[in-house]
N, C-alpha and C. Protein backbone atom coordinates (compact mmCIF):
# COMPACT_ATOMS: atom_id res chain seq x y z
N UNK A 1 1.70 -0.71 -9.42
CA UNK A 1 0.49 -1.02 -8.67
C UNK A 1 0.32 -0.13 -7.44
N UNK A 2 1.35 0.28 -6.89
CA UNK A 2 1.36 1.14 -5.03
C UNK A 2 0.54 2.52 -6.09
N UNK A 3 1.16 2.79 -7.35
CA UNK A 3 0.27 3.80 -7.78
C UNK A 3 -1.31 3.58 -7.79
N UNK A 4 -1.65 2.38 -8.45
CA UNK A 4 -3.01 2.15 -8.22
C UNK A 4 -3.75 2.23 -7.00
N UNK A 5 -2.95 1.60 -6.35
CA UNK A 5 -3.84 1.70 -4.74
C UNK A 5 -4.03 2.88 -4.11
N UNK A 6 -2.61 3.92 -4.43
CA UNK A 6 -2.91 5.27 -4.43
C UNK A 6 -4.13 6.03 -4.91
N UNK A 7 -4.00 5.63 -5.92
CA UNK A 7 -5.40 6.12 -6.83
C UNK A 7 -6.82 6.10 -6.11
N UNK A 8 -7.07 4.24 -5.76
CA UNK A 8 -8.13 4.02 -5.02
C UNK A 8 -8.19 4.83 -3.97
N UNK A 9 -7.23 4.83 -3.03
CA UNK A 9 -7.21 5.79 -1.88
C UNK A 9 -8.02 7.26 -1.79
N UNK A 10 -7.76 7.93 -2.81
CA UNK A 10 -7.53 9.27 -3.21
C UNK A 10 -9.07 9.23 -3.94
N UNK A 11 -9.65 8.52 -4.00
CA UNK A 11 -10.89 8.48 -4.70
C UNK A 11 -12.01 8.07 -3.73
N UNK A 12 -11.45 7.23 -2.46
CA UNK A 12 -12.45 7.33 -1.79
C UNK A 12 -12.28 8.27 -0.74
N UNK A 13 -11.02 9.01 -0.55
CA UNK A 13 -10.69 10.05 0.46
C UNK A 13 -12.34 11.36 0.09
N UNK A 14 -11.86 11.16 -1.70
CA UNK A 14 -12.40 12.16 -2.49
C UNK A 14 -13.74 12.04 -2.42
N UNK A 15 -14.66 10.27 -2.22
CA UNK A 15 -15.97 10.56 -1.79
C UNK A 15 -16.64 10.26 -0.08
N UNK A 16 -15.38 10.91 0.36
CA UNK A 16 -15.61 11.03 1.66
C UNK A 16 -16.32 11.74 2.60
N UNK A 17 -16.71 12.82 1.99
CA UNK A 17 -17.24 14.24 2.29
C UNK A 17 -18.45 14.20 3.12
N UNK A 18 -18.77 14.26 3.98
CA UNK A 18 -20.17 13.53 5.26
C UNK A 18 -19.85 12.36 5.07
N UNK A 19 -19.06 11.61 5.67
CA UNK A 19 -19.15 10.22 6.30
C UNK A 19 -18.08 10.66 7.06
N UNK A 20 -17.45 8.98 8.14
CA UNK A 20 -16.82 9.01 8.73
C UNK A 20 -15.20 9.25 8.51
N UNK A 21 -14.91 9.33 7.06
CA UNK A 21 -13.86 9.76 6.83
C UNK A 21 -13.39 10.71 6.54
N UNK A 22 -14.21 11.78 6.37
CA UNK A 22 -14.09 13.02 6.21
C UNK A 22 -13.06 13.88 6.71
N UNK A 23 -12.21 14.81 6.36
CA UNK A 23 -10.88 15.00 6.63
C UNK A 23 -9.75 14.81 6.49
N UNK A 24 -9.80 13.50 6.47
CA UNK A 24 -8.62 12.30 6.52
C UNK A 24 -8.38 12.49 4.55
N UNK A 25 -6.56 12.23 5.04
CA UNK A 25 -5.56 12.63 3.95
C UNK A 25 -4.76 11.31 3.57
N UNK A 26 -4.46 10.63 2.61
CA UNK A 26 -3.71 10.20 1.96
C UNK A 26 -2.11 10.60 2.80
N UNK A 27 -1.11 9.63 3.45
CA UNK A 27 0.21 10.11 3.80
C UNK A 27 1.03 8.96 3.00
N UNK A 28 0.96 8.11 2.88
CA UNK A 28 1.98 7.06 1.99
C UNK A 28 0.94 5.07 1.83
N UNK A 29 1.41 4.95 0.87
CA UNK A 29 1.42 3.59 0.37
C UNK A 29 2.43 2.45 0.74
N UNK A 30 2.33 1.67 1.13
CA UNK A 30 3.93 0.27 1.11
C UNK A 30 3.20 -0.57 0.64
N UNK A 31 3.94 -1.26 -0.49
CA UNK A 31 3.53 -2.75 -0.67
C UNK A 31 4.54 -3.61 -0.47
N UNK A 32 4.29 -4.83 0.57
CA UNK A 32 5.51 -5.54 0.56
C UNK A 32 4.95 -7.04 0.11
N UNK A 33 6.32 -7.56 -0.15
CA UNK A 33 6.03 -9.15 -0.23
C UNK A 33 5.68 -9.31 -1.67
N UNK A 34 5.15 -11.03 -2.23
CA UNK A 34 4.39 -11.09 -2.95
C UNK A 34 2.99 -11.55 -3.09
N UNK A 35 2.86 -12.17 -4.35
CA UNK A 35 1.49 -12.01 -4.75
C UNK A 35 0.86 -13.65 -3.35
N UNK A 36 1.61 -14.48 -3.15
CA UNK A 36 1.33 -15.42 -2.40
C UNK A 36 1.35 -15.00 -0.84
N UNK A 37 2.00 -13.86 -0.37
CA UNK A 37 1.68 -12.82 0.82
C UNK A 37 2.20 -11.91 1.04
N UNK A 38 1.05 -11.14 0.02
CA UNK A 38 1.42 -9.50 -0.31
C UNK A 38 0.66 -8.70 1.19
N UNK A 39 1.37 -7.60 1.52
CA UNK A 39 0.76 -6.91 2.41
C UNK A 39 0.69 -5.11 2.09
N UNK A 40 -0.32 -4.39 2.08
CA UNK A 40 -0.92 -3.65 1.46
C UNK A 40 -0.70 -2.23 2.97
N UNK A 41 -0.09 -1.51 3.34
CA UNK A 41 0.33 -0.97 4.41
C UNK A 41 -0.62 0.76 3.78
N UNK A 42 -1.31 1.34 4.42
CA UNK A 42 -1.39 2.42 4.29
C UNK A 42 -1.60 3.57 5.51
N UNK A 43 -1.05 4.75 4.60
CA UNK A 43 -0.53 5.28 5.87
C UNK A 43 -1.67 6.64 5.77
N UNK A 44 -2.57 6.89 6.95
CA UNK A 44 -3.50 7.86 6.37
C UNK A 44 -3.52 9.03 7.13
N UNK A 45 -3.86 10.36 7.64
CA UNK A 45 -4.03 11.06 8.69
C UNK A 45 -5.05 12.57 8.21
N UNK A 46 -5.10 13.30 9.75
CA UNK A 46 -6.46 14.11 9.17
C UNK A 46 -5.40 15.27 10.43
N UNK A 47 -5.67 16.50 10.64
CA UNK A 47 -5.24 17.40 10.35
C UNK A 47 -5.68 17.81 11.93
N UNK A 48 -6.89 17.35 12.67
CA UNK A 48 -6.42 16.82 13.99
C UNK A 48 -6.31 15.34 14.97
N UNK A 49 -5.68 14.78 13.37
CA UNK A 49 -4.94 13.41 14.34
C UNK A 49 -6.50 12.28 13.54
N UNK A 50 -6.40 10.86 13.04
CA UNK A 50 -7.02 10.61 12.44
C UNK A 50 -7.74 9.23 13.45
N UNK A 51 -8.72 9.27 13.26
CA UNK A 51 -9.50 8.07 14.67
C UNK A 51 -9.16 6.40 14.00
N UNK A 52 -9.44 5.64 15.10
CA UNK A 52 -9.35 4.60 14.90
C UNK A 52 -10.82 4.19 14.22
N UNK A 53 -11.39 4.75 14.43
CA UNK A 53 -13.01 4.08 13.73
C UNK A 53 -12.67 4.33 12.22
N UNK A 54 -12.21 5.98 11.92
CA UNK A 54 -12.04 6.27 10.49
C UNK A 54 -10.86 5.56 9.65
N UNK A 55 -9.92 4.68 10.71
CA UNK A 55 -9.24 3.92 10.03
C UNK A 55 -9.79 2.77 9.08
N UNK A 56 -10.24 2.08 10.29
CA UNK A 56 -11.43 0.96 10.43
C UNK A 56 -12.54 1.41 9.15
N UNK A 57 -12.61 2.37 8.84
CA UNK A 57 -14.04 2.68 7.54
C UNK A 57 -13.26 3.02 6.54
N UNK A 58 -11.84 3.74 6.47
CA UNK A 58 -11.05 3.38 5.57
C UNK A 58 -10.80 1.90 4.54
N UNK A 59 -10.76 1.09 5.51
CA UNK A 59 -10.14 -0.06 5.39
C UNK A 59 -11.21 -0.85 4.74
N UNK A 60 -12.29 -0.87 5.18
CA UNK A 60 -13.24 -1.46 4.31
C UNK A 60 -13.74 -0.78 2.97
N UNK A 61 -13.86 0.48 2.91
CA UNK A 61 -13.84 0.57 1.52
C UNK A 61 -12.46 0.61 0.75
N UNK A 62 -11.55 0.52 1.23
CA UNK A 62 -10.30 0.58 0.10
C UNK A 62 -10.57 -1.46 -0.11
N UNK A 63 -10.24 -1.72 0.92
CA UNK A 63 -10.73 -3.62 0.67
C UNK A 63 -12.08 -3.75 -0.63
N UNK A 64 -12.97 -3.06 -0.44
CA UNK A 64 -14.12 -3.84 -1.22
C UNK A 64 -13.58 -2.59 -3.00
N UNK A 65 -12.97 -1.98 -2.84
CA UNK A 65 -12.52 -1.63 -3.83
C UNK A 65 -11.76 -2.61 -4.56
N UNK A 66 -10.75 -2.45 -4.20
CA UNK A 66 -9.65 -3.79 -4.49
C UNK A 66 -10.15 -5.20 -4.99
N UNK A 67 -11.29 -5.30 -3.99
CA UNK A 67 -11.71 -6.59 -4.38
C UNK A 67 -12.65 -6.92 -5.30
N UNK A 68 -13.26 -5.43 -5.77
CA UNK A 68 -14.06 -5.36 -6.87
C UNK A 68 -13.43 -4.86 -8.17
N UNK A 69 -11.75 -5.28 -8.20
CA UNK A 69 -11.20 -4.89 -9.11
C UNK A 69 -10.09 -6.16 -9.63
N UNK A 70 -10.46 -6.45 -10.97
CA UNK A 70 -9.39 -8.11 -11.10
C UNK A 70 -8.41 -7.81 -11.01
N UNK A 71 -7.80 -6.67 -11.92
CA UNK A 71 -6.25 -6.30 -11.97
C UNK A 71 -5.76 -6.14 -10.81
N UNK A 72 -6.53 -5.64 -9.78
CA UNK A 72 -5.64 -5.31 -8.15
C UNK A 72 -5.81 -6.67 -7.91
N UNK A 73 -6.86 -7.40 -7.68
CA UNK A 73 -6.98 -8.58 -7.05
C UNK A 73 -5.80 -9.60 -7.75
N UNK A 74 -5.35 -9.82 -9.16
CA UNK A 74 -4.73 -10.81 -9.29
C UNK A 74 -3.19 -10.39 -8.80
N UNK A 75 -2.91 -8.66 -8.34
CA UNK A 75 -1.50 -8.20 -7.67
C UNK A 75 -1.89 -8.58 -6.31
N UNK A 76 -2.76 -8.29 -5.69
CA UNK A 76 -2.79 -8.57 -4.37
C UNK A 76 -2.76 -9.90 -3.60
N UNK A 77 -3.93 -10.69 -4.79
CA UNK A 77 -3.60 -12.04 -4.57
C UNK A 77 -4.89 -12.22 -3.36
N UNK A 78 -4.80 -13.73 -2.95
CA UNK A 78 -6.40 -13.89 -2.46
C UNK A 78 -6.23 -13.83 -0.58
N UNK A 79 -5.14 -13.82 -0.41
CA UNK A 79 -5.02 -13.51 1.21
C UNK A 79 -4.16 -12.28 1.30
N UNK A 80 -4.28 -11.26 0.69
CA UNK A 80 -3.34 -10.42 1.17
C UNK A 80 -3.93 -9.67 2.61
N UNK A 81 -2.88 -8.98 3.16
CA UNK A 81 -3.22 -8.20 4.07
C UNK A 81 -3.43 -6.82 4.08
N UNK A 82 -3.89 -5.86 4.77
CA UNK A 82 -4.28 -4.74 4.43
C UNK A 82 -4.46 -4.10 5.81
N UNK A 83 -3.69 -2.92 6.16
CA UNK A 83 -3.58 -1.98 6.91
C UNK A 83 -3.69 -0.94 6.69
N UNK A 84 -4.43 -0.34 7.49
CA UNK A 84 -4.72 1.23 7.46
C UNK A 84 -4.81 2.09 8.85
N UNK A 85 -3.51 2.38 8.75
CA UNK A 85 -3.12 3.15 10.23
C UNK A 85 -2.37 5.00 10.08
N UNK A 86 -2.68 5.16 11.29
CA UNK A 86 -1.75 6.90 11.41
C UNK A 86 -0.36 6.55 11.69
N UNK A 87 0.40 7.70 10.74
CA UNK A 87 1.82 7.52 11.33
C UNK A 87 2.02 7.91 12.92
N UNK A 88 2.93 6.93 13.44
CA UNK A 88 2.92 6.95 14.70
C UNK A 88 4.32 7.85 15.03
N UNK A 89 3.94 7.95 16.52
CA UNK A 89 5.18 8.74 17.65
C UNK A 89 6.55 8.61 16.61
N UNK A 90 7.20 8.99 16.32
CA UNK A 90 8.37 8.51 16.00
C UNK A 90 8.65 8.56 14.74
N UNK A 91 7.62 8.63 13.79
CA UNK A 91 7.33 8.56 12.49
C UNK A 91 7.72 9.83 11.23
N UNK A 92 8.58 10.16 10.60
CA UNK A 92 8.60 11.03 10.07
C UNK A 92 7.56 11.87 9.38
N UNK A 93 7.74 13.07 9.17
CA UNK A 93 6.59 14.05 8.26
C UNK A 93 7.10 13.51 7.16
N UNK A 94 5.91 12.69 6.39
CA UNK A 94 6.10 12.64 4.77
C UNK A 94 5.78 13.49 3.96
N UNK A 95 4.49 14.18 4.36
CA UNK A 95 4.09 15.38 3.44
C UNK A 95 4.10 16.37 4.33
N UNK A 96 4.14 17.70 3.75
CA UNK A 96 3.46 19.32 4.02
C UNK A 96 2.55 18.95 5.05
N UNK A 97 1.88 18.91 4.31
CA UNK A 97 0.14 18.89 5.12
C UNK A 97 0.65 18.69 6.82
N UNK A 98 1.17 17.16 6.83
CA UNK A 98 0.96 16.76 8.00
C UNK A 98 1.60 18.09 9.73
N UNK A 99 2.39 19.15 9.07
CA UNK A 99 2.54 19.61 10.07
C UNK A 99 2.09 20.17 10.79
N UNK A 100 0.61 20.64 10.01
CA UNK A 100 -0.19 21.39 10.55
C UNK A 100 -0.49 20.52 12.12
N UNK A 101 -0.74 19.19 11.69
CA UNK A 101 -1.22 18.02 12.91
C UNK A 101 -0.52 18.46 13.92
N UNK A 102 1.15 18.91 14.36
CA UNK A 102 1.90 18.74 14.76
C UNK A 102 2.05 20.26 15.69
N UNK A 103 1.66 21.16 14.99
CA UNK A 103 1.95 22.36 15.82
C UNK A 103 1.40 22.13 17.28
N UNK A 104 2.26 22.75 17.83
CA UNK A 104 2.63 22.83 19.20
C UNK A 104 3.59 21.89 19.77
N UNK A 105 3.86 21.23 19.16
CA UNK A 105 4.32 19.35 19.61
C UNK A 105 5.94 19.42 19.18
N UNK A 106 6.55 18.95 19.94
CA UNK A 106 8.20 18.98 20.07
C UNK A 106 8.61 18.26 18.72
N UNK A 107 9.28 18.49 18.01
CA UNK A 107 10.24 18.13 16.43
C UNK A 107 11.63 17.68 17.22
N UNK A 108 11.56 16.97 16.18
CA UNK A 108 13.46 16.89 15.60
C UNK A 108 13.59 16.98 14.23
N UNK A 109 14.36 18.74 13.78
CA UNK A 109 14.43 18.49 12.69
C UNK A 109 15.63 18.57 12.18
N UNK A 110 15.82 17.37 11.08
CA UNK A 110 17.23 18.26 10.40
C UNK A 110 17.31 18.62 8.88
N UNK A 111 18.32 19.41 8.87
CA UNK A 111 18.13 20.68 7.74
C UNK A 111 19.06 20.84 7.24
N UNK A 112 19.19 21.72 6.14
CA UNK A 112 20.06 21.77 5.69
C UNK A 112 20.53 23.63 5.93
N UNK A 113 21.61 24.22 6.72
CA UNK A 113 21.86 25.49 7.00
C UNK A 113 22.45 26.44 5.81
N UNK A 114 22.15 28.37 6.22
CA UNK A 114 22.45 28.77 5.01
C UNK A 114 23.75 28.35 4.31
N UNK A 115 24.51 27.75 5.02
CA UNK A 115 25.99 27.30 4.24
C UNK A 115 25.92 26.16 3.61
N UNK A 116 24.13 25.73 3.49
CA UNK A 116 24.37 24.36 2.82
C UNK A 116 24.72 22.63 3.31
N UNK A 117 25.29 22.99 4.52
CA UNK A 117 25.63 22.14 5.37
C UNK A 117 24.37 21.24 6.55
N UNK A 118 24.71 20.13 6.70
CA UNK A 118 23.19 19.58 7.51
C UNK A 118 23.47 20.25 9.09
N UNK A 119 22.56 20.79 9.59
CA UNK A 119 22.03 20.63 10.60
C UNK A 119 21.21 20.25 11.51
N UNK A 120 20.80 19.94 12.86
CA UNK A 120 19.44 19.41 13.61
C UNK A 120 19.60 20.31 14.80
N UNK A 121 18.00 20.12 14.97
CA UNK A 121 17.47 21.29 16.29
C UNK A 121 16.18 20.47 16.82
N UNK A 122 16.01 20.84 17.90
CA UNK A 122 14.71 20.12 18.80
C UNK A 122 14.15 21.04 19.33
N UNK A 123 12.48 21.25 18.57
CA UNK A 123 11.74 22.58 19.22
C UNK A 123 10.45 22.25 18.84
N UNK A 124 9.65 23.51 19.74
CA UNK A 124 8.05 23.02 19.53
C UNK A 124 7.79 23.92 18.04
N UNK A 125 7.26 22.90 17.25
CA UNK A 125 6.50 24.11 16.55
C UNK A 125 5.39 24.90 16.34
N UNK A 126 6.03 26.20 16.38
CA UNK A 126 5.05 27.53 16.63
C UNK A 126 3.99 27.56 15.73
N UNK A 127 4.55 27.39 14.02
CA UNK A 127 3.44 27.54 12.74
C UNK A 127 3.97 26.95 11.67
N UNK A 128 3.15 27.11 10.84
CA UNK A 128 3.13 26.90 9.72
C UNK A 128 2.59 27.40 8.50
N UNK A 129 3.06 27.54 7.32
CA UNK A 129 2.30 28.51 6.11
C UNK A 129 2.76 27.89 5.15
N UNK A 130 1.86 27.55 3.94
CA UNK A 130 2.13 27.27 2.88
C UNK A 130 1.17 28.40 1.66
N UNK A 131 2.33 28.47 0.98
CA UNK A 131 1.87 29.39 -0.30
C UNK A 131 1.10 28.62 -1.47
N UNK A 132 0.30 29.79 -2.26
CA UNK A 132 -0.59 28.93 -3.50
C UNK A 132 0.29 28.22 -4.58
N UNK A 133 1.83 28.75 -4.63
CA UNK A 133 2.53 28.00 -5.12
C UNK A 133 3.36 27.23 -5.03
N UNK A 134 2.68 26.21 -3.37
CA UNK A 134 3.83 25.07 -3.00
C UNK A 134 4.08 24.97 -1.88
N UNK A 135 5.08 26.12 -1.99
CA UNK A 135 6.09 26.67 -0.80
C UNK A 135 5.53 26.69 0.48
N UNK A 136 6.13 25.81 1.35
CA UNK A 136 6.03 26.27 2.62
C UNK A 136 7.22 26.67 3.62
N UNK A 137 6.86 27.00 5.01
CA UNK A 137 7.57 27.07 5.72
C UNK A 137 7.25 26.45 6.99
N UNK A 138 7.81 26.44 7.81
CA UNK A 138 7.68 26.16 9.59
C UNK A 138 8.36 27.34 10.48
N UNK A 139 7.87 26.91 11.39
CA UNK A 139 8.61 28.07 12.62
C UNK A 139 8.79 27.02 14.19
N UNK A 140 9.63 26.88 13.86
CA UNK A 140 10.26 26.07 15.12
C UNK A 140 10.67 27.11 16.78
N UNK A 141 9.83 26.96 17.79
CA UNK A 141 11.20 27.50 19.09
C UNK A 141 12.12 26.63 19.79
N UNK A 142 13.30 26.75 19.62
CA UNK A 142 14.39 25.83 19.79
C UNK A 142 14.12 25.37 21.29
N UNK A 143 14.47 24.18 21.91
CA UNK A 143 14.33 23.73 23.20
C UNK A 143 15.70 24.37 23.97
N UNK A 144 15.43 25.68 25.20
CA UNK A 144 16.80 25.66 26.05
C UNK A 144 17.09 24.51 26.60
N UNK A 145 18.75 25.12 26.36
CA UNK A 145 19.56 23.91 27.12
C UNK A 145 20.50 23.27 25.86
N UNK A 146 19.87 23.16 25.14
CA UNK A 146 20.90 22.80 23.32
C UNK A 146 22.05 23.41 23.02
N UNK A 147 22.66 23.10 21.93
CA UNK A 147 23.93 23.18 22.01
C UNK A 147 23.77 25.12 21.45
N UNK A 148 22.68 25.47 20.85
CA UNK A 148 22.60 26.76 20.18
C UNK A 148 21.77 27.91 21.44
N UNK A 149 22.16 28.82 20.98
CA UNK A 149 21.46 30.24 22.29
C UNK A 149 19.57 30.02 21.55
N UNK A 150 19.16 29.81 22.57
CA UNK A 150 17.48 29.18 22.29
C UNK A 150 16.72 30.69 21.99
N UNK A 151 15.84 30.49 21.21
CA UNK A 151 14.99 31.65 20.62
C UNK A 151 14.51 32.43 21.41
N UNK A 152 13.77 33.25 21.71
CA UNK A 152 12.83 33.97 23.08
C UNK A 152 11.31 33.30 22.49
N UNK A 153 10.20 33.31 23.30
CA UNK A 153 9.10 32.81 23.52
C UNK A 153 8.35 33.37 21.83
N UNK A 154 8.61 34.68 21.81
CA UNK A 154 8.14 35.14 20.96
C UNK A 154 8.55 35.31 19.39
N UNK A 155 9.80 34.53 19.46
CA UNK A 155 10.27 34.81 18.39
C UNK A 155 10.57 32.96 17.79
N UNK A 156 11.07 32.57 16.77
CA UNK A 156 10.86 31.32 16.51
C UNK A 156 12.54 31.21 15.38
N UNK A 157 12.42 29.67 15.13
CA UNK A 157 13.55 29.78 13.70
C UNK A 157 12.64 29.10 12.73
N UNK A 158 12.70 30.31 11.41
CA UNK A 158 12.06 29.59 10.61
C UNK A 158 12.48 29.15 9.65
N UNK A 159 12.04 27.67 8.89
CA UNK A 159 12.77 27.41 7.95
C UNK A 159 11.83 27.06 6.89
N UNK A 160 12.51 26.69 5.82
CA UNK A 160 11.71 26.59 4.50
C UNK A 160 11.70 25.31 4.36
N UNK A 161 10.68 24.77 3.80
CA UNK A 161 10.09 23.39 3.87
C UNK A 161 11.45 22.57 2.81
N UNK A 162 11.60 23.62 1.94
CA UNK A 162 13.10 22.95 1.08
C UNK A 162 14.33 22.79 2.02
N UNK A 163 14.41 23.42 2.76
CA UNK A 163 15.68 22.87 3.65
C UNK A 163 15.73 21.80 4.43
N UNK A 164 14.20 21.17 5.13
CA UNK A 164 14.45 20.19 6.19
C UNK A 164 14.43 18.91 5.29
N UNK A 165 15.19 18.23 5.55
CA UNK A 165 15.50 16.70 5.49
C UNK A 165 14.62 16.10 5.52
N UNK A 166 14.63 15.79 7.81
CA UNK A 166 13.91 15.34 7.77
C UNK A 166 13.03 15.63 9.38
N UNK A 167 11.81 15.41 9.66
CA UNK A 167 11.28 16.11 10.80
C UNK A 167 10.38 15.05 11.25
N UNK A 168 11.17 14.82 12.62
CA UNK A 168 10.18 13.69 13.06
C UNK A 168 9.75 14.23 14.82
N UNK A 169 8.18 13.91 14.70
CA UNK A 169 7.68 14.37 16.36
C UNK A 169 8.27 13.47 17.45
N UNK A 170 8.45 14.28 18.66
CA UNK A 170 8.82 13.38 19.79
C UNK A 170 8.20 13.63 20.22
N UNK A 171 7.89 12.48 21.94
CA UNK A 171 7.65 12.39 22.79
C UNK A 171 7.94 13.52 23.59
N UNK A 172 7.25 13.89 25.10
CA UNK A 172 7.61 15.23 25.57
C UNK A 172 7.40 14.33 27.38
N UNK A 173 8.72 14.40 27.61
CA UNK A 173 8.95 13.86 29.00
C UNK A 173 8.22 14.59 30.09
């Protein structure tokens, strides 16, 4: 079923195009609980940061979807709940996409180094590129003061989207 709701998602992302949701990306599904109080969690974002109104217009058409559908309705059940929010401060990158949101903005990422072994680093990131077949990368500048000799302004560490783990934005004191 989290596939189905996916589906719905992705279909009204898809007739989104001039309205208020326009932009805004699909980032993850949760379904918890059951059918007596199921809760329907979705996780959405747009590429500069996704509004609370476009949440809010999210939410009503994925709802009147659902509810114009028996098979979701008899999984969801007649009080379920339903959220539709941006991943927050703290929140890991689930997809590609989302890093674009993120450039300039301090990471923690960890990775896996050329020896294969995990590593982590804390830096702003500089860019990002993804190829027509997949592949991306990042370019991190390491924060001085860390345990590693920090990059120069102009130069960055870049890594391949297959190596990081996992990359979550921080706060910037």
């Amino acid at each position: 079923m989290r596939e189905r709701i996916s589906n719905v998602v992705l279909q009204i992302v898809a007739e989104s195009v001039g309205t208020r949701g326009e932009g805004a990306y699909l980032v993850d599904v949760k379904v918890k609980g059951n059918a007596t109080s199921r809760k329907i969690e979705i996780l959405m974002d747009a590429d500069c940061g996704i509004r609370i109104h476009q949440c809010a217009w999210f939410s009503r058409r994925i709802r009147e979807k659902i509810e114009a559908d028996d098979e979701l309705m008899d999984f969801a059940g007649e009080n379920f709940d339903l959220m539709v929010s941006s991943p927050g401060l703290g929140e890991p990158v689930i997809i590609p996409r989302q890093y674009i949101r993120h450039i300039g903005k301090l990471l923690r990422v960890r990775y896996t180094d050329s020896e294969g072994e995990p590593a982590e680093l804390s830096g702003h990131l500089l860019d990002v590129s993804f190829t027509e077949d997949g592949k991306g990368w990042i370019v991190l500048k390491q924060e001085a003061g860390k345990k590693r000799k920090p990059t120069s302004a102009a130069e960055g560490m870049t890594l391949s989207l297959d190596q990081v783990i996992c990359a979550i934005p921080e706060a910037e004191l």
